[in-house]
PDB file of N, CA and C in Angstrom:
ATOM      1  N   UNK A   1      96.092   4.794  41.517  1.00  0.00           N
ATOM      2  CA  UNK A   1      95.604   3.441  41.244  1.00  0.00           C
ATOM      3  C   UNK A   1      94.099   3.366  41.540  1.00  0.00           C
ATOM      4  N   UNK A   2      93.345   2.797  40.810  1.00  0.00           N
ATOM      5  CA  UNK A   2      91.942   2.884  40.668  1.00  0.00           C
ATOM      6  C   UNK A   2      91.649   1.405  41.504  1.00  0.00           C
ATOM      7  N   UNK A   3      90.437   1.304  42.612  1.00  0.00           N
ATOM      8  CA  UNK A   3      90.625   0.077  43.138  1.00  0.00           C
ATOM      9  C   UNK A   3      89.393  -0.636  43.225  1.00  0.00           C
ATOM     10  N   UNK A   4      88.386  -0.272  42.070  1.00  0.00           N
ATOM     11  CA  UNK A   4      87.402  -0.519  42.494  1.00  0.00           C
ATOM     12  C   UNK A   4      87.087  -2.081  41.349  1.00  0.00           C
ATOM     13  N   UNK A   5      86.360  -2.767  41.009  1.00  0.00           N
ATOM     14  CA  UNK A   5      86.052  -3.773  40.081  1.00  0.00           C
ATOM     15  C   UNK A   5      86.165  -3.438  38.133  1.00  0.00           C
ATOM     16  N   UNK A   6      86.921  -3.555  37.189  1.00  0.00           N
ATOM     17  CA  UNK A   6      86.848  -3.473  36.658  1.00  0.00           C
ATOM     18  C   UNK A   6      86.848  -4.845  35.645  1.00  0.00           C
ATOM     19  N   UNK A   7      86.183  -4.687  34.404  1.00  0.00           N
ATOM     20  CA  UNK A   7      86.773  -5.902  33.221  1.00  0.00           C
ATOM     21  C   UNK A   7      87.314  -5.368  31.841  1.00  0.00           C
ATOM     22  N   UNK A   8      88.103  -5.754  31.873  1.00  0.00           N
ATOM     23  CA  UNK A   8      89.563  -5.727  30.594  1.00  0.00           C
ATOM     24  C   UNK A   8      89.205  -6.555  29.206  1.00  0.00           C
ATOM     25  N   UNK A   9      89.507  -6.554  28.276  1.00  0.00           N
ATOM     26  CA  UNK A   9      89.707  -7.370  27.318  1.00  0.00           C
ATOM     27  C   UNK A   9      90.918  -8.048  27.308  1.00  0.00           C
ATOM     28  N   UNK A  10      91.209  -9.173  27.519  1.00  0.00           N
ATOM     29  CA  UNK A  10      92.009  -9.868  27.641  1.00  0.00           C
ATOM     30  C   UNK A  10      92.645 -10.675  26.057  1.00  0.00           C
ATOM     31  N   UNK A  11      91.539 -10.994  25.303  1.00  0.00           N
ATOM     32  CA  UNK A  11      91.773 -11.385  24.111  1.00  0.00           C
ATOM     33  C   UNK A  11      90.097 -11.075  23.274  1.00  0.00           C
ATOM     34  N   UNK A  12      90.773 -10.948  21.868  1.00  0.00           N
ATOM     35  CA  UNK A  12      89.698 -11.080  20.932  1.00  0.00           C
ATOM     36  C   UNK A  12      89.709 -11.269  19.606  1.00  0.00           C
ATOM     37  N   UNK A  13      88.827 -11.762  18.665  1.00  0.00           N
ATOM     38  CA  UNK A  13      88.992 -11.848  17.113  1.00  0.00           C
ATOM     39  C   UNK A  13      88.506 -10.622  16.565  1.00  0.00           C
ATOM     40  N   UNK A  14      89.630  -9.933  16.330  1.00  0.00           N
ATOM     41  CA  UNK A  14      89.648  -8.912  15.487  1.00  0.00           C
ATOM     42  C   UNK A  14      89.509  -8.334  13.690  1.00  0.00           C
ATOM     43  N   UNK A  15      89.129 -10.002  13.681  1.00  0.00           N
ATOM     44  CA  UNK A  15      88.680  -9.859  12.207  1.00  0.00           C
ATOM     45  C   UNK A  15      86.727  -9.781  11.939  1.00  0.00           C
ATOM     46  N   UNK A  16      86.563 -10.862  12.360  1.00  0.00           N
ATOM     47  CA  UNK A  16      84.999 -10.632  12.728  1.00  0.00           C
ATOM     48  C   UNK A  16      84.130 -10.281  14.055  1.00  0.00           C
ATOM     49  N   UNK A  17      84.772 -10.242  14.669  1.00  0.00           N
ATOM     50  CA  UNK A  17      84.316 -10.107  16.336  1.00  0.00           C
ATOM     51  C   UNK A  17      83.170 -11.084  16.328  1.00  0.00           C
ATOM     52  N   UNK A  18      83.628 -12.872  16.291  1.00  0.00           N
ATOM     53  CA  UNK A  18      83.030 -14.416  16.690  1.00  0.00           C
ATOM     54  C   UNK A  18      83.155 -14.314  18.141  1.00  0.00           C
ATOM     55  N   UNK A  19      84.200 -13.721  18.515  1.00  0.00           N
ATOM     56  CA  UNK A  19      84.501 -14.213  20.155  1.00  0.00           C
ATOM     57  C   UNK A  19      85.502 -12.935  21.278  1.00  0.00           C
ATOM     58  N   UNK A  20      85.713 -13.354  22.186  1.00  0.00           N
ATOM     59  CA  UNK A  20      85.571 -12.515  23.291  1.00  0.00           C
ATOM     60  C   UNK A  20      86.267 -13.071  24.427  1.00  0.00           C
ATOM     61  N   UNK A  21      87.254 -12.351  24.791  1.00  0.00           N
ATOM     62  CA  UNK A  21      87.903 -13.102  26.614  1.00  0.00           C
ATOM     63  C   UNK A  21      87.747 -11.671  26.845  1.00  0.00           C
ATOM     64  N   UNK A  22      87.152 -11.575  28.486  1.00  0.00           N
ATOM     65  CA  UNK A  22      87.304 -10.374  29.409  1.00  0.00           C
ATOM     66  C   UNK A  22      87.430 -11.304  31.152  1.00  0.00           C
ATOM     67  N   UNK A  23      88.531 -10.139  31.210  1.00  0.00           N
ATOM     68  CA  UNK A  23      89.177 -10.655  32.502  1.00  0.00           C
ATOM     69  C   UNK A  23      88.511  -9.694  33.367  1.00  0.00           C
ATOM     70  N   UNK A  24      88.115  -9.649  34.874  1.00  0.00           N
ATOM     71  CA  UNK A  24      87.543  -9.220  35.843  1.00  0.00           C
ATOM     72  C   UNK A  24      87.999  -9.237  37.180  1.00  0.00           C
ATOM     73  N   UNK A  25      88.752  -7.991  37.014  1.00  0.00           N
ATOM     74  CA  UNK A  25      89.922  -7.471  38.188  1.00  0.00           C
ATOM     75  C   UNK A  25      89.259  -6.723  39.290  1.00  0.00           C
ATOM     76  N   UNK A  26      89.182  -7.120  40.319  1.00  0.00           N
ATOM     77  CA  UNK A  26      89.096  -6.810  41.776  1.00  0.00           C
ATOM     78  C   UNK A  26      89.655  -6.428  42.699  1.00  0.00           C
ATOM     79  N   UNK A  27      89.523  -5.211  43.616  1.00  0.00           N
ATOM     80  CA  UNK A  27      90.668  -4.883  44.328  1.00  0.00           C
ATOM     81  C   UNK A  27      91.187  -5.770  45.943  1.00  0.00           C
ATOM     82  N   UNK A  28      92.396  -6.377  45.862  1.00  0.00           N
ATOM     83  CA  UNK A  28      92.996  -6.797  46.711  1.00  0.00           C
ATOM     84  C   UNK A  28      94.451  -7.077  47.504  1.00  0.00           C
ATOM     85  N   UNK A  29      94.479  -7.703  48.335  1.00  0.00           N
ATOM     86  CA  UNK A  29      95.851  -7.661  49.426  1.00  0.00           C
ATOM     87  C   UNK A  29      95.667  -5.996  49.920  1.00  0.00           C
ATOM     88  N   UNK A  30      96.924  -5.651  50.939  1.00  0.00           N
ATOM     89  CA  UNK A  30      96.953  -4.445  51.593  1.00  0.00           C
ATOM     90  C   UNK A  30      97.727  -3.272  50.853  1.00  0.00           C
ATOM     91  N   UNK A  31      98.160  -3.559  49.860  1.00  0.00           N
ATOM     92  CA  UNK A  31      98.844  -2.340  48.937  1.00  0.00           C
ATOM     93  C   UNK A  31      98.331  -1.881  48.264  1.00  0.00           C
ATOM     94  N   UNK A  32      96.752  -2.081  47.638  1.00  0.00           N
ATOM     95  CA  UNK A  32      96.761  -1.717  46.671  1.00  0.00           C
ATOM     96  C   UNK A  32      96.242  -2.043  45.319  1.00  0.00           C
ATOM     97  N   UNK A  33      96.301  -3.725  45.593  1.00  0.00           N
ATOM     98  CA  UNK A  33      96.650  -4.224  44.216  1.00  0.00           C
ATOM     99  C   UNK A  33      95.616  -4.687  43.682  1.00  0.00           C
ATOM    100  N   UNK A  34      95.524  -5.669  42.234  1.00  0.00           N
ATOM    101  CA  UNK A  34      94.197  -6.367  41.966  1.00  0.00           C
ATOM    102  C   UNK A  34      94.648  -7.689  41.787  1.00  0.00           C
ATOM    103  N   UNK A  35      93.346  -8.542  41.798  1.00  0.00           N
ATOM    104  CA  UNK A  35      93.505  -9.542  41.505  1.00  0.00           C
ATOM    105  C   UNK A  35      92.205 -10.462  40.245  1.00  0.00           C
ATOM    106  N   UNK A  36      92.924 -11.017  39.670  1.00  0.00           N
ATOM    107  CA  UNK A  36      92.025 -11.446  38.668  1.00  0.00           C
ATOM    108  C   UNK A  36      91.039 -12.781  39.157  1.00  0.00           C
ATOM    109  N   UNK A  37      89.617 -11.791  39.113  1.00  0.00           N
ATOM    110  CA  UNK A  37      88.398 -12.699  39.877  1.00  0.00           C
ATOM    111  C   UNK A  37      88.119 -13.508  38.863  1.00  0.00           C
ATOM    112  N   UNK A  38      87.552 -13.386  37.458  1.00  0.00           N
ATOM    113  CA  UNK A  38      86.752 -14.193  36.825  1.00  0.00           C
ATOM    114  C   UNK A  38      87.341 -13.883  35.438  1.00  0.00           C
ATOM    115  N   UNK A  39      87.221 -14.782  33.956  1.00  0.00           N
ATOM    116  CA  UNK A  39      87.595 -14.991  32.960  1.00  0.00           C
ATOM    117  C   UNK A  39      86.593 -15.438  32.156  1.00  0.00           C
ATOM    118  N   UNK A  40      85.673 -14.690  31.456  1.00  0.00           N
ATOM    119  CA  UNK A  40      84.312 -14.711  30.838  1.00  0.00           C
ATOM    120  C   UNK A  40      85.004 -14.907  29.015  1.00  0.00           C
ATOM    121  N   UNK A  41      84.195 -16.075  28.597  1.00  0.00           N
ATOM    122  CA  UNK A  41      84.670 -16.359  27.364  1.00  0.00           C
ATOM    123  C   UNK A  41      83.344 -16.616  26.900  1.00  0.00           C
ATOM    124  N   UNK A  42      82.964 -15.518  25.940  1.00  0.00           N
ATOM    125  CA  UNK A  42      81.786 -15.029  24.675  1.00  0.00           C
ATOM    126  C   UNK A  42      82.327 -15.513  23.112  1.00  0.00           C
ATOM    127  N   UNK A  43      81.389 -16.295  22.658  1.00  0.00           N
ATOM    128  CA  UNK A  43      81.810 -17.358  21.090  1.00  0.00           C
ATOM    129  C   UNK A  43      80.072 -17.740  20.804  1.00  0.00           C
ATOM    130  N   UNK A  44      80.378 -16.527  19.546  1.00  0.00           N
ATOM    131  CA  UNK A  44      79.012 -16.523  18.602  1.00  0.00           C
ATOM    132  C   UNK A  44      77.575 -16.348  19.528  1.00  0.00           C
ATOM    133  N   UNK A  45      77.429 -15.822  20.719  1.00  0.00           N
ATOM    134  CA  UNK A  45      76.578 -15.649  21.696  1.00  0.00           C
ATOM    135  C   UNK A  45      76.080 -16.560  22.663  1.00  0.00           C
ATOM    136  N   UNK A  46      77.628 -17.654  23.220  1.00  0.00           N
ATOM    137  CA  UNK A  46      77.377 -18.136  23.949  1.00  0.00           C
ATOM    138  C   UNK A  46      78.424 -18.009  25.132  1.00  0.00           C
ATOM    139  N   UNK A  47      78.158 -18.123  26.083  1.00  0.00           N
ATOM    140  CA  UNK A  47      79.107 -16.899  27.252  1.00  0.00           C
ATOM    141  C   UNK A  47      79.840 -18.460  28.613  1.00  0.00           C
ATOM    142  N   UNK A  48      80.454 -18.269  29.259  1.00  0.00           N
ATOM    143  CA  UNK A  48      81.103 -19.107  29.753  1.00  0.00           C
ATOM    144  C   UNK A  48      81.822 -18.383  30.837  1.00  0.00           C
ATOM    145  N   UNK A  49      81.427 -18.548  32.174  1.00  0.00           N
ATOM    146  CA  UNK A  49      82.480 -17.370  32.740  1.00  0.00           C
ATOM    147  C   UNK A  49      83.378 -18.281  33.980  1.00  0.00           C
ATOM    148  N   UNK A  50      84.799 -18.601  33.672  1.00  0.00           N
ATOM    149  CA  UNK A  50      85.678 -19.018  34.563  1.00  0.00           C
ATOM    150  C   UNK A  50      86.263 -18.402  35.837  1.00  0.00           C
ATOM    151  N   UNK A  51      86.013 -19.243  36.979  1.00  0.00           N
ATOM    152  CA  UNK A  51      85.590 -18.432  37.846  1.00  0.00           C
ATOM    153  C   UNK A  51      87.333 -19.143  38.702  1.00  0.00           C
ATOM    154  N   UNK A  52      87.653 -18.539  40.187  1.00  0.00           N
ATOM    155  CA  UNK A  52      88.430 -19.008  41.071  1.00  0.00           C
ATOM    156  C   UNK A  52      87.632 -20.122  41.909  1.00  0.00           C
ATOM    157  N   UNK A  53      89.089 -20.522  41.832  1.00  0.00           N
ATOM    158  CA  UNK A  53      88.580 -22.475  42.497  1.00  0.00           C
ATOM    159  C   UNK A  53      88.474 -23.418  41.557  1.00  0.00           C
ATOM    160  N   UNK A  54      88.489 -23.124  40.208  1.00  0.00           N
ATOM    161  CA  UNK A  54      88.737 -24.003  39.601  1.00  0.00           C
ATOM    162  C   UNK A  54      86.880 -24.185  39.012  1.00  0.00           C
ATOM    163  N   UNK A  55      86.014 -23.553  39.344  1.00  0.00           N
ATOM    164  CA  UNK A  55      84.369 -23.311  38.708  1.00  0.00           C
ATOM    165  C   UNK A  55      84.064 -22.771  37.654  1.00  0.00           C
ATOM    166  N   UNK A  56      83.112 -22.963  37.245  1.00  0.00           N
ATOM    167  CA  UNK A  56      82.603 -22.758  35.982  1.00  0.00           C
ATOM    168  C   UNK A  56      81.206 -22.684  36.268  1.00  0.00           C
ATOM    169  N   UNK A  57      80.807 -21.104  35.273  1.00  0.00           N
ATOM    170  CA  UNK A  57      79.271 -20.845  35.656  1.00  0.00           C
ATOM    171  C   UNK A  57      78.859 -20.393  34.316  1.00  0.00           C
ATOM    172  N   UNK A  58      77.438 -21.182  33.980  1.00  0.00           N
ATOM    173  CA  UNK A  58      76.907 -21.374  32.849  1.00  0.00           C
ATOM    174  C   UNK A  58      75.563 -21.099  32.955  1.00  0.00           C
ATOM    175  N   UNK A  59      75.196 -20.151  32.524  1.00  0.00           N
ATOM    176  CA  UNK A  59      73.371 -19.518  32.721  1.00  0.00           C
ATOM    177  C   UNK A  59      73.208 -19.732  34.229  1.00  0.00           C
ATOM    178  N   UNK A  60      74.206 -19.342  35.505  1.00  0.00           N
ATOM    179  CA  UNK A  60      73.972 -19.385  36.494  1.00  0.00           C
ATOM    180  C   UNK A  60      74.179 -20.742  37.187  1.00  0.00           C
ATOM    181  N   UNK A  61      74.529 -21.614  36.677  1.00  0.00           N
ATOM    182  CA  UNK A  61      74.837 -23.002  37.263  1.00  0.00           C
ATOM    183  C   UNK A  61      76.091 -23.183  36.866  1.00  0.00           C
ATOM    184  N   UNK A  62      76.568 -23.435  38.021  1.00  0.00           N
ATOM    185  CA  UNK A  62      77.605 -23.827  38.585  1.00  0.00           C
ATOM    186  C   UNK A  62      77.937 -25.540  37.945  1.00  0.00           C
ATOM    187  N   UNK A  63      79.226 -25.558  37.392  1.00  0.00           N
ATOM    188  CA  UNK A  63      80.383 -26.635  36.866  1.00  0.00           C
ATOM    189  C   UNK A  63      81.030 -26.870  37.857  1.00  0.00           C
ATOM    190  N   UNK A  64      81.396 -27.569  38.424  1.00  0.00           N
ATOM    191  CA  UNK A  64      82.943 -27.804  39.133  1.00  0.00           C
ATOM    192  C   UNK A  64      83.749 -29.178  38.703  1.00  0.00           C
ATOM    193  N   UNK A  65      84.451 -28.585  37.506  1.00  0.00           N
ATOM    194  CA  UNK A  65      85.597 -29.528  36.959  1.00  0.00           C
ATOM    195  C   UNK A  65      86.356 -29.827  37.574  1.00  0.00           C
ATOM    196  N   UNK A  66      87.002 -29.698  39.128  1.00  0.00           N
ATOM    197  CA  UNK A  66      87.907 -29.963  40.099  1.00  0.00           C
ATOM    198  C   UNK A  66      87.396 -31.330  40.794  1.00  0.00           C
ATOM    199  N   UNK A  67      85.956 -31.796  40.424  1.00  0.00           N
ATOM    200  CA  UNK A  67      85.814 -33.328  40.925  1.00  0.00           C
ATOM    201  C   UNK A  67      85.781 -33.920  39.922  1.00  0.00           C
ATOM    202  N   UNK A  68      85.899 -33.940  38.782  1.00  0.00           N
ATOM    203  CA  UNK A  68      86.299 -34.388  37.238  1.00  0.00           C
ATOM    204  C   UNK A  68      87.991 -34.401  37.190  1.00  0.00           C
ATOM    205  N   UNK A  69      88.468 -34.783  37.881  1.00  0.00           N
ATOM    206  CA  UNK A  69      89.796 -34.518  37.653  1.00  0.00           C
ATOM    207  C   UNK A  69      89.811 -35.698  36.686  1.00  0.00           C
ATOM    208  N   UNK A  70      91.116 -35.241  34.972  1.00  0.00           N
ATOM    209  CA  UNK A  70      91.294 -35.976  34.072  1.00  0.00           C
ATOM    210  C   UNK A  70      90.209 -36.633  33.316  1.00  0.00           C
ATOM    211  N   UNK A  71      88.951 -35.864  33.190  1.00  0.00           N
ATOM    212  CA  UNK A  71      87.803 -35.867  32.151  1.00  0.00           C
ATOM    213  C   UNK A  71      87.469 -34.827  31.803  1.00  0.00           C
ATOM    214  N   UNK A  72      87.050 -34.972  30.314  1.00  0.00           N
ATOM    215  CA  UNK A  72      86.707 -33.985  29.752  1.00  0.00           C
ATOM    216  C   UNK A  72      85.437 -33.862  30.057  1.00  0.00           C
ATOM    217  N   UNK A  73      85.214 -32.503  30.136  1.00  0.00           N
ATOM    218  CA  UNK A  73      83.383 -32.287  30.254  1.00  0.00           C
ATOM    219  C   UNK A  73      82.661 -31.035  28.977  1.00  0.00           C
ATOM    220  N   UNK A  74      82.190 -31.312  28.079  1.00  0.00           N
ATOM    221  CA  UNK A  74      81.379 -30.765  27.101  1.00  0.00           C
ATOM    222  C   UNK A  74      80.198 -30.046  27.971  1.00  0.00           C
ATOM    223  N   UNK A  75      80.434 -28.580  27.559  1.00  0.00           N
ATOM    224  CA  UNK A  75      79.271 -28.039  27.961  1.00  0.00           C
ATOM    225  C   UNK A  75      78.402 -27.679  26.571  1.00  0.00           C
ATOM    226  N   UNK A  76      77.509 -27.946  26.307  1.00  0.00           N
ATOM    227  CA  UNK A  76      76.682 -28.116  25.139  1.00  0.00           C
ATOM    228  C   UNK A  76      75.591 -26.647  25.503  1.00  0.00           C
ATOM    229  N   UNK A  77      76.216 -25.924  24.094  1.00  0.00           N
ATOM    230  CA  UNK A  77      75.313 -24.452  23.997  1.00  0.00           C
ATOM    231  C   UNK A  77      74.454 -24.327  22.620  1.00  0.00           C
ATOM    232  N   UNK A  78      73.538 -23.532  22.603  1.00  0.00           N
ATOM    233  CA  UNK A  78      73.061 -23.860  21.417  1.00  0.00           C
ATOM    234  C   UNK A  78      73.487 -23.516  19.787  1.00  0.00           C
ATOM    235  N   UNK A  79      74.454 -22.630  19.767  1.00  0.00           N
ATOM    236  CA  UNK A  79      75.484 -22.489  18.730  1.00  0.00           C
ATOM    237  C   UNK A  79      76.485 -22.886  19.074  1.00  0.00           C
ATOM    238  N   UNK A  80      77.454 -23.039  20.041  1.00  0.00           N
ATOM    239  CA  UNK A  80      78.576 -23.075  20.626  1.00  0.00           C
ATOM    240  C   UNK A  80      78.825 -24.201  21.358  1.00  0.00           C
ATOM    241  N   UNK A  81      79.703 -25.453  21.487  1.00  0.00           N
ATOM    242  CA  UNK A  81      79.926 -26.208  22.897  1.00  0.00           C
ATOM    243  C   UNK A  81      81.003 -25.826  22.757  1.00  0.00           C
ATOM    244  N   UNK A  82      81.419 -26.366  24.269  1.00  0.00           N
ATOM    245  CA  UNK A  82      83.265 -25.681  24.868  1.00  0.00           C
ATOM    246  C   UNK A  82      83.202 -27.134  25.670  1.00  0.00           C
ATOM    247  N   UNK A  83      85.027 -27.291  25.610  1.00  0.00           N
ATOM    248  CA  UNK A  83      84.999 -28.635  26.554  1.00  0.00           C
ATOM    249  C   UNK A  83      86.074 -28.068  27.285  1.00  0.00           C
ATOM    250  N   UNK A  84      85.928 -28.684  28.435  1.00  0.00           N
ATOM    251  CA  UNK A  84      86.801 -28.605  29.731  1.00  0.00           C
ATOM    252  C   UNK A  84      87.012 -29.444  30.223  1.00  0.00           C
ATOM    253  N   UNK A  85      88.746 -29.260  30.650  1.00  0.00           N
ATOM    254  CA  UNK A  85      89.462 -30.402  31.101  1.00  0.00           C
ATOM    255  C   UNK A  85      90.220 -29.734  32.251  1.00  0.00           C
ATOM    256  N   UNK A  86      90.373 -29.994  33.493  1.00  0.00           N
ATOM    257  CA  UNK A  86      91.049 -30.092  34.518  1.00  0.00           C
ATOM    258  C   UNK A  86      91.816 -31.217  35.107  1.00  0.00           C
ATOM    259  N   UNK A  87      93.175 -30.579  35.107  1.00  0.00           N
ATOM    260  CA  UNK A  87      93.877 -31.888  35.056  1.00  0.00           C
ATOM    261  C   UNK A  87      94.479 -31.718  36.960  1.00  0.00           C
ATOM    262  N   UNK A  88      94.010 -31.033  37.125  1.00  0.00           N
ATOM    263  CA  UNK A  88      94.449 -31.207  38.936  1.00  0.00           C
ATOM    264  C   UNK A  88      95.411 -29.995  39.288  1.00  0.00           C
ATOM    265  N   UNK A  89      95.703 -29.258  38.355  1.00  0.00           N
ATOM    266  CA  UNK A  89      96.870 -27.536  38.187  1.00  0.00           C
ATOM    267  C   UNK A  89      95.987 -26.465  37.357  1.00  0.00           C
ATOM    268  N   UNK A  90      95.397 -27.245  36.086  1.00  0.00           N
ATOM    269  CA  UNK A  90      95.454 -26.214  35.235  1.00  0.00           C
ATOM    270  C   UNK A  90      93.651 -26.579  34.604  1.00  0.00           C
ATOM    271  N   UNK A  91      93.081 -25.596  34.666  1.00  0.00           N
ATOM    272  CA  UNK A  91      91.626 -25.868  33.751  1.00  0.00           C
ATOM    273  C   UNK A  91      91.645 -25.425  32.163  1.00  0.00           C
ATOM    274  N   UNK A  92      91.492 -26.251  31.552  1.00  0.00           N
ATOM    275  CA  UNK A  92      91.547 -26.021  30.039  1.00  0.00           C
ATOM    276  C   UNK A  92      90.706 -25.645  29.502  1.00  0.00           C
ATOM    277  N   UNK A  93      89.801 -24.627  28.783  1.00  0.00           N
ATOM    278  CA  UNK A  93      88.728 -24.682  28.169  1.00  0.00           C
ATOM    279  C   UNK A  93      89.170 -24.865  26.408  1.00  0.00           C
ATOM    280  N   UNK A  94      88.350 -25.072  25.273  1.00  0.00           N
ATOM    281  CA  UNK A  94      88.670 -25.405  24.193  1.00  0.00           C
ATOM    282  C   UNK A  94      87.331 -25.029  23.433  1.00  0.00           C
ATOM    283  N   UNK A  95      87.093 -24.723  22.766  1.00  0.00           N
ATOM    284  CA  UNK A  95      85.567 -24.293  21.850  1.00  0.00           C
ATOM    285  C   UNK A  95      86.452 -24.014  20.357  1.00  0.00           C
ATOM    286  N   UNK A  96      85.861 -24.864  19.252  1.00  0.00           N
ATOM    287  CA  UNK A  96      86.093 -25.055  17.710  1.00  0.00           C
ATOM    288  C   UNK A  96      85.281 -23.802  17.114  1.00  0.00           C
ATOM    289  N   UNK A  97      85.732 -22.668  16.994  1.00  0.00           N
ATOM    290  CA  UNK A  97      84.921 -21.357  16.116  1.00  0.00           C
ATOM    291  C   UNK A  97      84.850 -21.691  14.289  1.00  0.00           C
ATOM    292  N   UNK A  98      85.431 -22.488  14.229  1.00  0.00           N
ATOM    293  CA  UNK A  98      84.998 -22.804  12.759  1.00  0.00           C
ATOM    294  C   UNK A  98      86.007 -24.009  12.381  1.00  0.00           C
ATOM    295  N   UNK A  99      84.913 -24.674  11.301  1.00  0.00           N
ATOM    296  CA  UNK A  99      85.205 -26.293  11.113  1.00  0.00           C
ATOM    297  C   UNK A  99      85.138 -26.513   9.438  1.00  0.00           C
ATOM    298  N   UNK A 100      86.167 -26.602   8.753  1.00  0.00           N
ATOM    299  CA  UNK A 100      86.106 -26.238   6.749  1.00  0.00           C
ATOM    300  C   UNK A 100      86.477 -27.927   6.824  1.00  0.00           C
ATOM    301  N   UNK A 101      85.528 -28.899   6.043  1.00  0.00           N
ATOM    302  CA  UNK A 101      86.272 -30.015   5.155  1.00  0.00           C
ATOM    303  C   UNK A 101      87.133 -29.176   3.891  1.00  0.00           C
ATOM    304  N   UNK A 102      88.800 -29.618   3.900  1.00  0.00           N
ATOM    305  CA  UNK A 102      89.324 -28.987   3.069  1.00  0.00           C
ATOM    306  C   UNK A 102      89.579 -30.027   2.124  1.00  0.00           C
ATOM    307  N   UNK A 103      89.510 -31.340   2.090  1.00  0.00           N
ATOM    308  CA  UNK A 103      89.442 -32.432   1.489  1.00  0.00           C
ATOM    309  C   UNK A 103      88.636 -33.423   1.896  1.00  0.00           C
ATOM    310  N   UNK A 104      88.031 -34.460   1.102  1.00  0.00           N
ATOM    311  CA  UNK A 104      86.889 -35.202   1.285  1.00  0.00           C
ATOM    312  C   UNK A 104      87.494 -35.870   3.027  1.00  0.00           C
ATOM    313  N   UNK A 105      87.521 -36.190   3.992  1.00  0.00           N
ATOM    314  CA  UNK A 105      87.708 -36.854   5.085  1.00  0.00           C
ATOM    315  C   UNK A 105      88.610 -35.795   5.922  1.00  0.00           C
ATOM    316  N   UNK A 106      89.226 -34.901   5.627  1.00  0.00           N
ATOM    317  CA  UNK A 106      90.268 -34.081   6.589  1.00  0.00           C
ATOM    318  C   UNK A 106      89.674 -32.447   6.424  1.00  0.00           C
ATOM    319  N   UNK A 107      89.609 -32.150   8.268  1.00  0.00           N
ATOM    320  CA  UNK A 107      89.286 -30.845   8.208  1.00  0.00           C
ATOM    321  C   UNK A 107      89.735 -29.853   8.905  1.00  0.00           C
ATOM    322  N   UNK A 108      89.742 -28.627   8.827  1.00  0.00           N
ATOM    323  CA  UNK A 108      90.536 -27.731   9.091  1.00  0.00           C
ATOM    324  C   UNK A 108      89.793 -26.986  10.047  1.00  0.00           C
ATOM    325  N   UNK A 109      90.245 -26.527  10.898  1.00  0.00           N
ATOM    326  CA  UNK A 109      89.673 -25.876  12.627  1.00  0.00           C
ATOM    327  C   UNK A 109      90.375 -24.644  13.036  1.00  0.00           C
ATOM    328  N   UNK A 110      89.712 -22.981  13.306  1.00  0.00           N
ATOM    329  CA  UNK A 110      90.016 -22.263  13.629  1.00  0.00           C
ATOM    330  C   UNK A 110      89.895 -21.960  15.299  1.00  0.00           C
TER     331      UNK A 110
END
């Protein structure tokens, strides 16, 4: 077992490579094991890295959606915004990678 810091790909778009999840495993407890430190989400070259505790760090500044409990908070990037919602369990992030009017008033979201 290897115990030193590594990051994984966790998810990705494998058709154009728009975007990017890498998870960032750390070694911890007394056996052995790892634990997942941070959750970095890359969309069209704008980066977002979800951190433990419920934080969020953005060009080095620090989010904390855990005193936002039940608001959304828009982080505004310059190709990219992502919104986040913490509902008091679970932090949501959400970012729209592509937006088609497929009929005059209704549109379609990847």
């Amino acid at each position: 077992t290897y115990m030193g810091m590594c990051d994984y790909v966790l998810a990705m778009d494998c058709v154009s490579a728009r975007w990017f999840v890498y998870g960032r495993m750390r070694p911890c407890g007394k056996t052995g094991g790892s634990c997942l430190e941070s959750v970095t989400v890359f969309v069209d070259g704008e980066v977002l890295e979800l951190q433990r505790g419920w934080l969020v760090n953005r060009h080095g500044k620090k989010i904390v959606p855990k005193n936002r409990k039940g608001k959304e908070i828009v982080v505004k990037g310059n190709t990219q915004d992502f919104t986040l919602l913490f509902d008091g369990a679970m932090l949501t992030l959400t970012a729209t990678i592509d937006t088609r009017e497929t009929t005059p008033g209704t549109f379609e979201h990847d």
